[in-house]
Protein backbone atom coordinates (compact mmCIF):
# COMPACT_ATOMS: atom_id res chain seq x y z
CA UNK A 1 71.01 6.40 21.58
CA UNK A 2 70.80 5.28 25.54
CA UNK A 3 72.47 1.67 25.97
CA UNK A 4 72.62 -0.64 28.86
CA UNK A 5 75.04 -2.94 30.10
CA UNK A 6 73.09 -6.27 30.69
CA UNK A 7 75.98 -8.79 31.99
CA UNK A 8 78.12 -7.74 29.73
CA UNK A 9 76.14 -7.13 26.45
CA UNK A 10 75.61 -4.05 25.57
CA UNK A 11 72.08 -3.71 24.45
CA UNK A 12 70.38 -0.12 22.96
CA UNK A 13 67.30 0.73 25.03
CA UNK A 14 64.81 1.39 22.65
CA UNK A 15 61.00 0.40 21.63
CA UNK A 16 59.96 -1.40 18.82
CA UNK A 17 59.04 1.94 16.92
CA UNK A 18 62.40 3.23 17.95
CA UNK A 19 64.12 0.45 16.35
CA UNK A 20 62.09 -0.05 13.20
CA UNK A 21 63.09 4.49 12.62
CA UNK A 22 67.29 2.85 13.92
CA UNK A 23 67.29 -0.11 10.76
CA UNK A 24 66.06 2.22 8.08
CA UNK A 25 68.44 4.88 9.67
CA UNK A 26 71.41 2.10 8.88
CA UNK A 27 69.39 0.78 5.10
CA UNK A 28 68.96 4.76 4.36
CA UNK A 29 73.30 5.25 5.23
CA UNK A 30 74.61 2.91 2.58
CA UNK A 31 77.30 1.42 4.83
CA UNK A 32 77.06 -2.33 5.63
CA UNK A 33 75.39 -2.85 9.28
CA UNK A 34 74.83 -5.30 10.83
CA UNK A 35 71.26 -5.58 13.62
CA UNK A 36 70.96 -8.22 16.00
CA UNK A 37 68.53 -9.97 18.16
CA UNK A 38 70.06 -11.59 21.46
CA UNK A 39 67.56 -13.35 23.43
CA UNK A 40 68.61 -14.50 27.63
CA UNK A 41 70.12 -17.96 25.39
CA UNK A 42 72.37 -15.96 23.71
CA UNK A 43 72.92 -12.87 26.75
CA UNK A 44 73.96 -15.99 28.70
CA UNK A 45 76.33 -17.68 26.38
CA UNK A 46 78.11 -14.37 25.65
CA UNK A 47 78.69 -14.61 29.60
CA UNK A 48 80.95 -17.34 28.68
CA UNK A 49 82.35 -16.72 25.12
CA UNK A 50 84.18 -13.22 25.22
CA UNK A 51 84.84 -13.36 21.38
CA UNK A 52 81.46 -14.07 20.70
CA UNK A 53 80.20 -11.22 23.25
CA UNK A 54 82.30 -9.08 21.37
CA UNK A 55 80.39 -9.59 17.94
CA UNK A 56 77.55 -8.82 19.52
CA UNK A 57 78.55 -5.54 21.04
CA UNK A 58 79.93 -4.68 17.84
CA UNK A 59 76.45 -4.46 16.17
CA UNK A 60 75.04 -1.29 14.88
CA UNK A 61 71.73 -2.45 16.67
CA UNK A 62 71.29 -4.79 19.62
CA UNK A 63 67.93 -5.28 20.48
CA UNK A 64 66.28 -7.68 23.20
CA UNK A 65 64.59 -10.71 21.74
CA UNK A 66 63.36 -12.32 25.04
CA UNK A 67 61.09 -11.16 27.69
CA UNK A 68 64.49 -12.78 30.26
CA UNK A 69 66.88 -10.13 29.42
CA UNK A 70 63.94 -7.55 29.75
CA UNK A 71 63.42 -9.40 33.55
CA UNK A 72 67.37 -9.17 34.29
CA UNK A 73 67.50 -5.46 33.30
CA UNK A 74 64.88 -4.97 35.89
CA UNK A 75 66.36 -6.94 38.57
CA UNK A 76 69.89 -4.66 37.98
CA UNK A 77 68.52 -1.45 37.93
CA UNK A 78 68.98 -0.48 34.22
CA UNK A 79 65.12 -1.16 32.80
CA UNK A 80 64.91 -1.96 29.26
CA UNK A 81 62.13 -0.30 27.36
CA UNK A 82 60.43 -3.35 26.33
CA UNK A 83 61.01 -6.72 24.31
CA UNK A 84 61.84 -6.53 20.83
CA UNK A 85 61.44 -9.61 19.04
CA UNK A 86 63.31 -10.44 16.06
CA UNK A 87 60.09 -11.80 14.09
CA UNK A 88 58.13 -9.00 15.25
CA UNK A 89 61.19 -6.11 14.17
CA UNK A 90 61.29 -8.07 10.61
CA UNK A 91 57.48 -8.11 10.52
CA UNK A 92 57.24 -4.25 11.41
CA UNK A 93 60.08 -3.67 8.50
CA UNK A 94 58.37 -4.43 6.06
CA UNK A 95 55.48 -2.46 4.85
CA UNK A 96 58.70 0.60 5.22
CA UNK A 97 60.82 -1.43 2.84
CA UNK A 98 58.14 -1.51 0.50
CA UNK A 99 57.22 2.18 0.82
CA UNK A 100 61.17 3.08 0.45
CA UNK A 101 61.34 0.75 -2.39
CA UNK A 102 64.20 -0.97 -1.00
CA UNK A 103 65.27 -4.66 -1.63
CA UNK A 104 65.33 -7.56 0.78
CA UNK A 105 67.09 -10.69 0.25
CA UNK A 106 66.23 -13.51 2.39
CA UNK A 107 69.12 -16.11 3.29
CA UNK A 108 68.46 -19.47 6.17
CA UNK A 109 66.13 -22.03 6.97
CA UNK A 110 65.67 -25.22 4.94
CA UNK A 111 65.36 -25.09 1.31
CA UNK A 112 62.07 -23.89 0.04
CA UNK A 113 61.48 -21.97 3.08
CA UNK A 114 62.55 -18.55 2.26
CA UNK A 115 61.00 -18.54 -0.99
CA UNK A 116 57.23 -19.55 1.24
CA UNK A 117 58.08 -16.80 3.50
CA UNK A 118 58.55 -14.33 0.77
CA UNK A 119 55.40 -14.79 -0.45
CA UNK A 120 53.92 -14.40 2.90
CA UNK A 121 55.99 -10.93 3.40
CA UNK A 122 54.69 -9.89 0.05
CA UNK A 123 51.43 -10.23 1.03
CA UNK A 124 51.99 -8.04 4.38
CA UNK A 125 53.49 -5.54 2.29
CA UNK A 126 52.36 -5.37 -1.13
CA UNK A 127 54.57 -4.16 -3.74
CA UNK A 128 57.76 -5.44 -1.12
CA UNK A 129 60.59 -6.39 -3.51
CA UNK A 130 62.26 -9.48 -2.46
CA UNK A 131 65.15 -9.98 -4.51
CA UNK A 132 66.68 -12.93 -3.78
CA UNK A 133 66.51 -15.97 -1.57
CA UNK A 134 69.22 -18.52 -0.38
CA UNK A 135 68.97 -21.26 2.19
CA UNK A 136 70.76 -22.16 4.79
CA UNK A 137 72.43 -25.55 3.83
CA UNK A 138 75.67 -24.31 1.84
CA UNK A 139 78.86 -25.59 1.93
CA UNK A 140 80.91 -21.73 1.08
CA UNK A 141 80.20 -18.92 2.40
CA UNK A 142 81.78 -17.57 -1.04
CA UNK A 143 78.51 -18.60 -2.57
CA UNK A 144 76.43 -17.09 -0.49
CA UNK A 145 78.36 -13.86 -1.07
CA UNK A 146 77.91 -13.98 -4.92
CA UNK A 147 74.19 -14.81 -4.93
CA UNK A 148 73.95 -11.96 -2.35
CA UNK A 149 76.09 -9.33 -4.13
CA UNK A 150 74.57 -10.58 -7.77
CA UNK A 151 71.10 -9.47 -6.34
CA UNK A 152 72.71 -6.13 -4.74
CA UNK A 153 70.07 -6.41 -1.62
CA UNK A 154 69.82 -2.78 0.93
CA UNK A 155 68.46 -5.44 3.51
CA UNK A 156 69.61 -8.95 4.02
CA UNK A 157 67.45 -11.00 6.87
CA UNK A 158 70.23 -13.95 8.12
CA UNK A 159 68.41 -16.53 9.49
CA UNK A 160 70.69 -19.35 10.74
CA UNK A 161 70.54 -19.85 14.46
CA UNK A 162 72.61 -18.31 16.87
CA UNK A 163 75.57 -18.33 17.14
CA UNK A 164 75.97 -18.97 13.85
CA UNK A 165 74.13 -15.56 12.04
CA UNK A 166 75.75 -13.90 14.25
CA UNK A 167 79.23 -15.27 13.27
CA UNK A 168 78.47 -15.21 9.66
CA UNK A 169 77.25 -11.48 9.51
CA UNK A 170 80.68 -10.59 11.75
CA UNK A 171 83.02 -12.70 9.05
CA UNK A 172 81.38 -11.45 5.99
CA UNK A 173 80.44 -8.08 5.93
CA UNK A 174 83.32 -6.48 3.93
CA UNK A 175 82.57 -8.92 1.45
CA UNK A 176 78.94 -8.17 0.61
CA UNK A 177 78.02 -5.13 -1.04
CA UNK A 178 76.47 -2.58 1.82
CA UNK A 179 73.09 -3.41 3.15
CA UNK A 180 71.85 -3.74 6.45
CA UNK A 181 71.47 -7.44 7.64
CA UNK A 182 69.62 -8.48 10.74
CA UNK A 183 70.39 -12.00 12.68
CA UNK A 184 66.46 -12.46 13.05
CA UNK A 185 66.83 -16.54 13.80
CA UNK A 186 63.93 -18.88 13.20
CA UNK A 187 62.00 -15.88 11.32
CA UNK A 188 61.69 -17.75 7.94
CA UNK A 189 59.99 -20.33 9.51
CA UNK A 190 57.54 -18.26 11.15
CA UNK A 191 56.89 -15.56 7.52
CA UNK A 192 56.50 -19.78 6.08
CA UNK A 193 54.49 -21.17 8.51
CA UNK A 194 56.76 -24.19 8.96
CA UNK A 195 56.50 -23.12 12.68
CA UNK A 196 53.69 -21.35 14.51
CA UNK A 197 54.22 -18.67 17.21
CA UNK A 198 52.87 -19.34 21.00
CA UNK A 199 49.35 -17.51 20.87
CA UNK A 200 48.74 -14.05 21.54
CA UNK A 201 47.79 -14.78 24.95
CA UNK A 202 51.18 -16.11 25.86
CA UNK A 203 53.31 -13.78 24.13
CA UNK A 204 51.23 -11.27 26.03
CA UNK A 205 52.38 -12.96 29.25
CA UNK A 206 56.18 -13.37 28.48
CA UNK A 207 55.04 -17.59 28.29
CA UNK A 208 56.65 -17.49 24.70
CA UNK A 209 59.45 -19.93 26.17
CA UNK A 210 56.88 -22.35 27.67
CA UNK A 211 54.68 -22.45 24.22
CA UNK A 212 58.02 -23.76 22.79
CA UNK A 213 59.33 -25.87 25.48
CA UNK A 214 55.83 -27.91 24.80
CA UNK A 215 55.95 -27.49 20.98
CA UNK A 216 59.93 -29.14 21.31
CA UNK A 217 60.81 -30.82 24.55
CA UNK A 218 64.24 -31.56 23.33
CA UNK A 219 64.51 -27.72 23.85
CA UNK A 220 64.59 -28.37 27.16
CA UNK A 221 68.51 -28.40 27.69
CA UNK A 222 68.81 -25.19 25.96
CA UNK A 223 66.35 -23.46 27.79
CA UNK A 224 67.84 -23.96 31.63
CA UNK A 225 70.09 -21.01 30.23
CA UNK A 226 67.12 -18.74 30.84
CA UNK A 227 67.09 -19.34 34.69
CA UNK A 228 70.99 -19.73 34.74
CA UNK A 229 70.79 -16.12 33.04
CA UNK A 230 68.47 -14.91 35.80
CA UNK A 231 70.48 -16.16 38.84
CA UNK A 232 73.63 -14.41 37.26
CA UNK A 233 71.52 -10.81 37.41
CA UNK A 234 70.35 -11.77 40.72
CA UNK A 235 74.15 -12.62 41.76
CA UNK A 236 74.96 -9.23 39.93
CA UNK A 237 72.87 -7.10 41.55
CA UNK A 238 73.85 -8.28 45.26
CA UNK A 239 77.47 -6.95 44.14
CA UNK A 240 75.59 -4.07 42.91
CA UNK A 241 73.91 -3.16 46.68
């Protein structure tokens, strides 16, 4: 599989399609896997955190959620295929989970959120089996672990922010039994409706980040990490020339 150095995270150039046909690949090998979802937030704080950069290149499937790291691959040379958001990779998932007969577990978000969003996955995929559901508020991760292993998921969505997910999936997976679990953020909220995407329109447009930054203002701190991201590619590809 073709990967591309993006400022130091290493991401695999693929489509959507592509990556759906890479997670069952993982679900169909039996190991434990782990997929995530870095968007230019994330790219740009692995710029800065090496251990943290290093759990994300040590995924089995890194995948760009974020139409900024798409933009930076173009300003360096090394085009990524397209955008492939973590909502939109869970959403595409699921009728093959269902058709495989596989089992997803659902762990994040507040409580009563997964168990909305399963019921809204269900009825995307009919016949999906979700198997269990946890939320994100514990206080061990050795409780997570037990519900998780009790329901013996082959999928396990882990939706608890960066870096967070990402941490957690890293720390834990020799204790689960294998599955294949994806860092998919804010995902719940969206299956749940807790949270409604930007409209078709914008997503259409890479305006994703401004639908949000209007939706939450106080995201406004977080999200001067996208341009900060962009300069750094710019900077890059000076060196580059």
């Amino acid at each position: 599989m073709d990967r591309v150095n993006i400022l130091g995270v290493t991401f695999d150039n693929v489509t959507m399609e592509q990556s759906v046909a890479r997670v069952i690949e993982l679900v169909e090998s039996g190991r434990t896997a782990y997929v995530v979802t870095p968007n230019s937030e994330i790219a740009y704080e692995c710029m800065k955190d090496s251990a943290f950069c290093n759990i994300i290149n040590g995924a089995d499937l890194t995948v760009p959620d974020g139409a900024g790291v798409v933009l930076a691959s173009k300003i360096l040379g090394r085009t990524l295929k397209q955008k492939v958001a973590g909502v939109e990779l869970a959403t595409a998932l699921l009728p093959e989970l269902s058709k495989r007969k596989k089992k997803l577990f659902l762990f994040g978000a507040k409580p009563g959120v997964a168990e909305k969003a399963a019921e809204e996955m269900k009825r995307l995929a009919p016949g999906l089996n979700v198997c269990g559901c946890m939320h994100g508020y514990f206080e061990t991760d050795e409780e997570v672990v037990t519900a998780i292993n009790a329901a013996a998921p082959d999928v396990l969505f882990v939706c608890l922010g960066s870096p967070k997910q990402e941490l957690w999936m890293s720390e834990n997976a020799e204790k689960i039994v294998p599955c294949t679990m994806l860092g998919i953020g804010g995902s719940l909220d969206v299956f749940a409706g807790v949270v409604k995407r930007a409209p078709d329109i914008m997503v259409r447009m890479n305006l994703e980040w401004l639908y949000r930054l209007v939706k939450q203002p106080s995201r406004f701190g977080r999200m001067l990490r996208l341009p900060k991201y962009l300069f750094a590619a710019l900077r890059e590809s000076k060196k580059i020339k």
